[in-house]
PDB file of N, CA and C in Angstrom:
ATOM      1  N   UNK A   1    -170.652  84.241 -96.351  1.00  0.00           N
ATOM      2  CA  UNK A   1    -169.952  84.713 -95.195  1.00  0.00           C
ATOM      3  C   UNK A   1    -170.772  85.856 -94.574  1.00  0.00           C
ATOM      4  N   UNK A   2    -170.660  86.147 -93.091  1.00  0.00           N
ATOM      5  CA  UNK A   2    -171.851  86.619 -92.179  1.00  0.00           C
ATOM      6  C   UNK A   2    -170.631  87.699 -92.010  1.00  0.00           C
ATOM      7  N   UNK A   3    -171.288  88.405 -91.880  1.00  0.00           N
ATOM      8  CA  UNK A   3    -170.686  90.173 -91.166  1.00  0.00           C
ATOM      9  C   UNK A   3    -171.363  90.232 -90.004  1.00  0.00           C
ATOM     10  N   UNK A   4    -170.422  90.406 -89.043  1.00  0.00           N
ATOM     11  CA  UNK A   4    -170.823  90.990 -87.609  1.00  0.00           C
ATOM     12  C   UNK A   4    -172.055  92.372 -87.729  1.00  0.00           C
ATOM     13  N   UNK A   5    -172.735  92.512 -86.531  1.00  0.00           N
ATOM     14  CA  UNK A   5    -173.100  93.890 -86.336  1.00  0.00           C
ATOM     15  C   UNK A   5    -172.406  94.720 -86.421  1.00  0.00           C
ATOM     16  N   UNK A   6    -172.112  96.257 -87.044  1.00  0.00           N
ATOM     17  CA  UNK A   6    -171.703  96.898 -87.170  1.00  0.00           C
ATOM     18  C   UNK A   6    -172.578  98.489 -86.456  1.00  0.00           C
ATOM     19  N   UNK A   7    -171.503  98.892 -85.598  1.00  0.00           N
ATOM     20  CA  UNK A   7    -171.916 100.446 -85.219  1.00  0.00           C
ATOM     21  C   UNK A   7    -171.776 101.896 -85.897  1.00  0.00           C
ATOM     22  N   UNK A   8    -173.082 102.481 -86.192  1.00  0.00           N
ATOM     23  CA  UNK A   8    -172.764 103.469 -86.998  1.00  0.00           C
ATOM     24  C   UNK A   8    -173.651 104.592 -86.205  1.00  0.00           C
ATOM     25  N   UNK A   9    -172.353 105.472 -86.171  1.00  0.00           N
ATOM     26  CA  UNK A   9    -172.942 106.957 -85.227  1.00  0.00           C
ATOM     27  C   UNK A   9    -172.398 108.093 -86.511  1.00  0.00           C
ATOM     28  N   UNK A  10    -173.286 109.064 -86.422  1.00  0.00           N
ATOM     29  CA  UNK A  10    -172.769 110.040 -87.102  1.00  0.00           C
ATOM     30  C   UNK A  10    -171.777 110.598 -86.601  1.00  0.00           C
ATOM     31  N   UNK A  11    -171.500 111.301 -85.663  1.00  0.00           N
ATOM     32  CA  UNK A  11    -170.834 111.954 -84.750  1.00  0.00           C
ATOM     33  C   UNK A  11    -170.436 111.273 -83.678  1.00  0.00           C
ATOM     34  N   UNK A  12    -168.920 111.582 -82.966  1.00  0.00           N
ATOM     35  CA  UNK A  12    -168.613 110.285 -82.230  1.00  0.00           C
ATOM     36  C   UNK A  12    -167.580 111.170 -81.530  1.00  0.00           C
ATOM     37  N   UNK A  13    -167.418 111.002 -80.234  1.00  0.00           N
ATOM     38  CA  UNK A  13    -165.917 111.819 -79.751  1.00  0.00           C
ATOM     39  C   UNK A  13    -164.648 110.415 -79.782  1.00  0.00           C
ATOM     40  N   UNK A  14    -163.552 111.243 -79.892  1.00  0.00           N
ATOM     41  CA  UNK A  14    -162.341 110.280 -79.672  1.00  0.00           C
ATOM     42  C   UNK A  14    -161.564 110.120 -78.936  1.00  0.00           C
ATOM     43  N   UNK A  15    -162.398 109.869 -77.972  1.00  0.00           N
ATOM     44  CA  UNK A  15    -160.742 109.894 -76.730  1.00  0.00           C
ATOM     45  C   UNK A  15    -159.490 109.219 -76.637  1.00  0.00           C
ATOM     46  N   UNK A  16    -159.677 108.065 -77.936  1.00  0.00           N
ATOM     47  CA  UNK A  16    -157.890 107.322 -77.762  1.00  0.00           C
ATOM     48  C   UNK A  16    -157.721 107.893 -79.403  1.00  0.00           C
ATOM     49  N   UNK A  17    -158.229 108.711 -80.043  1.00  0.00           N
ATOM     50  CA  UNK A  17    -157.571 109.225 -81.192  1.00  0.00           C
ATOM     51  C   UNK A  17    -157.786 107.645 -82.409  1.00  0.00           C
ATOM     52  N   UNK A  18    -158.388 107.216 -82.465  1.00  0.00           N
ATOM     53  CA  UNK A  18    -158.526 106.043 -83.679  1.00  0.00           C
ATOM     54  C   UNK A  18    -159.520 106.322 -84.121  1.00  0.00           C
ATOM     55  N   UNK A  19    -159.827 105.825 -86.102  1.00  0.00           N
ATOM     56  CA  UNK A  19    -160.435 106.307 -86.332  1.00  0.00           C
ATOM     57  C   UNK A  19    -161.879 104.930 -86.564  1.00  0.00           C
ATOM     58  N   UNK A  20    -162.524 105.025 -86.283  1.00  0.00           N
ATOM     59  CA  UNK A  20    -163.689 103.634 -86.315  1.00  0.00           C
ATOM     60  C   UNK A  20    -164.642 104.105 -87.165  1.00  0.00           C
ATOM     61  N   UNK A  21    -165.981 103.751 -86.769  1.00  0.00           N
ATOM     62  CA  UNK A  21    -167.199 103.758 -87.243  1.00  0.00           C
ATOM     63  C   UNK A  21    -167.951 104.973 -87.242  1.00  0.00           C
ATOM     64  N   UNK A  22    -167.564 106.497 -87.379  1.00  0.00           N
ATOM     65  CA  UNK A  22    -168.476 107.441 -87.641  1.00  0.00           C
ATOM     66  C   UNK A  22    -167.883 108.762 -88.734  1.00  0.00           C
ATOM     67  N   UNK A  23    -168.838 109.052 -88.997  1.00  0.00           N
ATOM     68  CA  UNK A  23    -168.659 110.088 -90.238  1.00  0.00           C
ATOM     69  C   UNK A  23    -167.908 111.353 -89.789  1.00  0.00           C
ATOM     70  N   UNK A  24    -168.128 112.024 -88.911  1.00  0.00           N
ATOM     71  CA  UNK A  24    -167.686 113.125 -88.495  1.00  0.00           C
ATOM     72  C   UNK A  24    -167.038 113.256 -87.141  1.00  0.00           C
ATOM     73  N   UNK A  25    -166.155 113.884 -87.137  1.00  0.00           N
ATOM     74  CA  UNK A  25    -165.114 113.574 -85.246  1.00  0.00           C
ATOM     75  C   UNK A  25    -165.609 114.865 -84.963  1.00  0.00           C
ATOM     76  N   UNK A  26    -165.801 114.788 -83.576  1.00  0.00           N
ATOM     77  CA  UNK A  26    -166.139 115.875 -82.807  1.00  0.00           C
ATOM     78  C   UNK A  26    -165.066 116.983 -82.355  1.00  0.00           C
ATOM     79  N   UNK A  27    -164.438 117.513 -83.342  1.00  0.00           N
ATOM     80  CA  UNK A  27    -162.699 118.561 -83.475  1.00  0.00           C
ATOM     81  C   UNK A  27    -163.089 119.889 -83.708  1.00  0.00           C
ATOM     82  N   UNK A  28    -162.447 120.329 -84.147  1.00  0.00           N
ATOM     83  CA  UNK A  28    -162.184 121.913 -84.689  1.00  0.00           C
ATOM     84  C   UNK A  28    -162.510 122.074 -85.767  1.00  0.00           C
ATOM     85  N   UNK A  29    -161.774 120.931 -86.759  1.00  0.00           N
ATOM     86  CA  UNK A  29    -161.976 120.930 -88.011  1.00  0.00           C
ATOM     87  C   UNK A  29    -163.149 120.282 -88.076  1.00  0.00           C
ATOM     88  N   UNK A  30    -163.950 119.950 -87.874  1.00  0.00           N
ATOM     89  CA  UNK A  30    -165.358 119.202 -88.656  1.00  0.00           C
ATOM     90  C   UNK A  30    -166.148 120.616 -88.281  1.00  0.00           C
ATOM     91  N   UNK A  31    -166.110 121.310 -87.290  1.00  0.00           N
ATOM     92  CA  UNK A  31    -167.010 122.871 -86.813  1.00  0.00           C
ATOM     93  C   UNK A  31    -166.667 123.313 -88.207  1.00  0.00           C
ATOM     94  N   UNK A  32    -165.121 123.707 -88.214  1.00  0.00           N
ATOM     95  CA  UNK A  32    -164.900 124.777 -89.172  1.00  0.00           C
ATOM     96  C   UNK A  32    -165.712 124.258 -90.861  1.00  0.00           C
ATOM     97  N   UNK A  33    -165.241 123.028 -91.333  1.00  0.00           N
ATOM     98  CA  UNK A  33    -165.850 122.569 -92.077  1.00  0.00           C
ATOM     99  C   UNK A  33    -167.141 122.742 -92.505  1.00  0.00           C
ATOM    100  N   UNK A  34    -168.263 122.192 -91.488  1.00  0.00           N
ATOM    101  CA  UNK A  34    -169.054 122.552 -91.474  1.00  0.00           C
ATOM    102  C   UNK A  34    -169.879 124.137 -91.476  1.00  0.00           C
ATOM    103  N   UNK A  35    -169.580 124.479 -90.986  1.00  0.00           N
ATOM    104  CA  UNK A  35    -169.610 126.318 -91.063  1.00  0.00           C
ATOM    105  C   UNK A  35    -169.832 126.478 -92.273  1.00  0.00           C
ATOM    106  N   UNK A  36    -168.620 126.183 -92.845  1.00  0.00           N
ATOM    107  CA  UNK A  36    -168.207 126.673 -94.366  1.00  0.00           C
ATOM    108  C   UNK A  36    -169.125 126.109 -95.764  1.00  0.00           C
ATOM    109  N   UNK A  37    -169.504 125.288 -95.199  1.00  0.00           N
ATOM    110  CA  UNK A  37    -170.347 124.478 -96.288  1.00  0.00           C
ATOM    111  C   UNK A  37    -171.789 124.947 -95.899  1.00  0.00           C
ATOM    112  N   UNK A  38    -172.200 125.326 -94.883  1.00  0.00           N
ATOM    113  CA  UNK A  38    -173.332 125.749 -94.592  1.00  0.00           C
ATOM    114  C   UNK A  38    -173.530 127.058 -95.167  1.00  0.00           C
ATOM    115  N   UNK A  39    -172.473 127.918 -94.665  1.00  0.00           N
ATOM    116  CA  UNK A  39    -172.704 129.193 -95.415  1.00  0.00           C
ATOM    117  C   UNK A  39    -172.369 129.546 -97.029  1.00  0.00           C
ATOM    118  N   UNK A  40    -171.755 128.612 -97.919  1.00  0.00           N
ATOM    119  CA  UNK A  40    -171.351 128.245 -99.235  1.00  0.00           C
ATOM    120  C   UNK A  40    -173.203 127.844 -99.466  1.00  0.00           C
ATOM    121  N   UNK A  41    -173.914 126.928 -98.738  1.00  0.00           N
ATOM    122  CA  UNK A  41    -175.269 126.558 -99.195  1.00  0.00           C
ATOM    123  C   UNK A  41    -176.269 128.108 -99.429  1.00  0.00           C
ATOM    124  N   UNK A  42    -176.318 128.428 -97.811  1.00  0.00           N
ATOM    125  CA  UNK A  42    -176.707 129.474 -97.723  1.00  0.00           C
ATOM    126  C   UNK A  42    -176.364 130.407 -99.077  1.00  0.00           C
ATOM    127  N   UNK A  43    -175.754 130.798 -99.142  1.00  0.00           N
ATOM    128  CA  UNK A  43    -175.278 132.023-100.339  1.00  0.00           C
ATOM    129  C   UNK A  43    -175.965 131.282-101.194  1.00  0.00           C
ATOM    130  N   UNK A  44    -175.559 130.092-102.019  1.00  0.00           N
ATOM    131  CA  UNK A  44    -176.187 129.331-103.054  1.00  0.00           C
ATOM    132  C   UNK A  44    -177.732 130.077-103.368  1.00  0.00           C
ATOM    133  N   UNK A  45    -178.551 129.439-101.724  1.00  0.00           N
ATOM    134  CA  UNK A  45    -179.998 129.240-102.370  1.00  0.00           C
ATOM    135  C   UNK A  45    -180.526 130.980-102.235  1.00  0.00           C
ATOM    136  N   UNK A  46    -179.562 131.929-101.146  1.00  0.00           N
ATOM    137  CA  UNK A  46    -179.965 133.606-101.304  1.00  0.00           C
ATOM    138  C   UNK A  46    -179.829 134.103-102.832  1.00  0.00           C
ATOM    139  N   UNK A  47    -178.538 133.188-103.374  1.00  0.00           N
ATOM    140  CA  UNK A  47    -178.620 134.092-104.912  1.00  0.00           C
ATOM    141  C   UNK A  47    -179.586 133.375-105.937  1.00  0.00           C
ATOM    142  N   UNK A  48    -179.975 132.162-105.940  1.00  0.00           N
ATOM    143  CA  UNK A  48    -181.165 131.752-106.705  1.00  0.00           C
ATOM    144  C   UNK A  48    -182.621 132.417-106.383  1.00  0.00           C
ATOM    145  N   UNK A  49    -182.788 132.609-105.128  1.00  0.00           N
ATOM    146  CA  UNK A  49    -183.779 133.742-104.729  1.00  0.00           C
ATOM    147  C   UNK A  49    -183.695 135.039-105.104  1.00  0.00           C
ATOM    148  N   UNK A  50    -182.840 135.639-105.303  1.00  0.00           N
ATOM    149  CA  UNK A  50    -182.207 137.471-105.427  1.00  0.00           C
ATOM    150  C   UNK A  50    -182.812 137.224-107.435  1.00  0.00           C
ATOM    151  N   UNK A  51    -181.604 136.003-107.930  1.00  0.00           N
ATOM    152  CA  UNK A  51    -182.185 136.224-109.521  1.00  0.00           C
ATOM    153  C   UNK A  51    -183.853 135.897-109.686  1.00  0.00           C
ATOM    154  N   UNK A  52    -184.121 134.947-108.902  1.00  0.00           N
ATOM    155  CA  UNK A  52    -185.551 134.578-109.054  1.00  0.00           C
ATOM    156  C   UNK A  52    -187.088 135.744-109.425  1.00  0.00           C
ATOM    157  N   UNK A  53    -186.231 136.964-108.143  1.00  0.00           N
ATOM    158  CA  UNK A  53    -187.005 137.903-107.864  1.00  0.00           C
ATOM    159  C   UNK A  53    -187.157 138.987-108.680  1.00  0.00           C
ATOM    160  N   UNK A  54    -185.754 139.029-108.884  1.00  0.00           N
ATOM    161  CA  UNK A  54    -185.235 140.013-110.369  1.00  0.00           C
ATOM    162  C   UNK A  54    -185.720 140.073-111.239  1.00  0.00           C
ATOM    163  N   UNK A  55    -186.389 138.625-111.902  1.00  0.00           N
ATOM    164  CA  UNK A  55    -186.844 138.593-113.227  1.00  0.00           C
ATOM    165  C   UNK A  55    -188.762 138.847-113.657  1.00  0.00           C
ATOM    166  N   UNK A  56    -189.068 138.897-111.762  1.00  0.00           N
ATOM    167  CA  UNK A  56    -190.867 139.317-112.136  1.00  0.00           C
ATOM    168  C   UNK A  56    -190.458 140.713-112.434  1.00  0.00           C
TER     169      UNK A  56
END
């Protein structure tokens, strides 16, 4: 059995509110989300650097 083409966007706006073929909706919450995980990374790789430095 054959599967159609399928559309895949990362990012996608929603103007009738359904949810289809992309990873992230263009809202409030995917900003805020994102933010948060960026700066959770950030901190991550500043404190592996801070101990890194510590120990020469």
């Amino acid at each position: 059995m054959k599967q159609g083409p399928e559309e895949f966007k990362v990012v996608k706006d929603n103007p009738k509110k359904k949810n289809k073929n992309y990873i992230f909706q263009n809202n409030q919450i995917t900003r805020v989300g994102f933010y948060i995980v960026a700066t959770a990374l950030l901190v991550g790789i500043i404190m592996v650097l801070v101990t890194g430095f510590s120990f020469l």
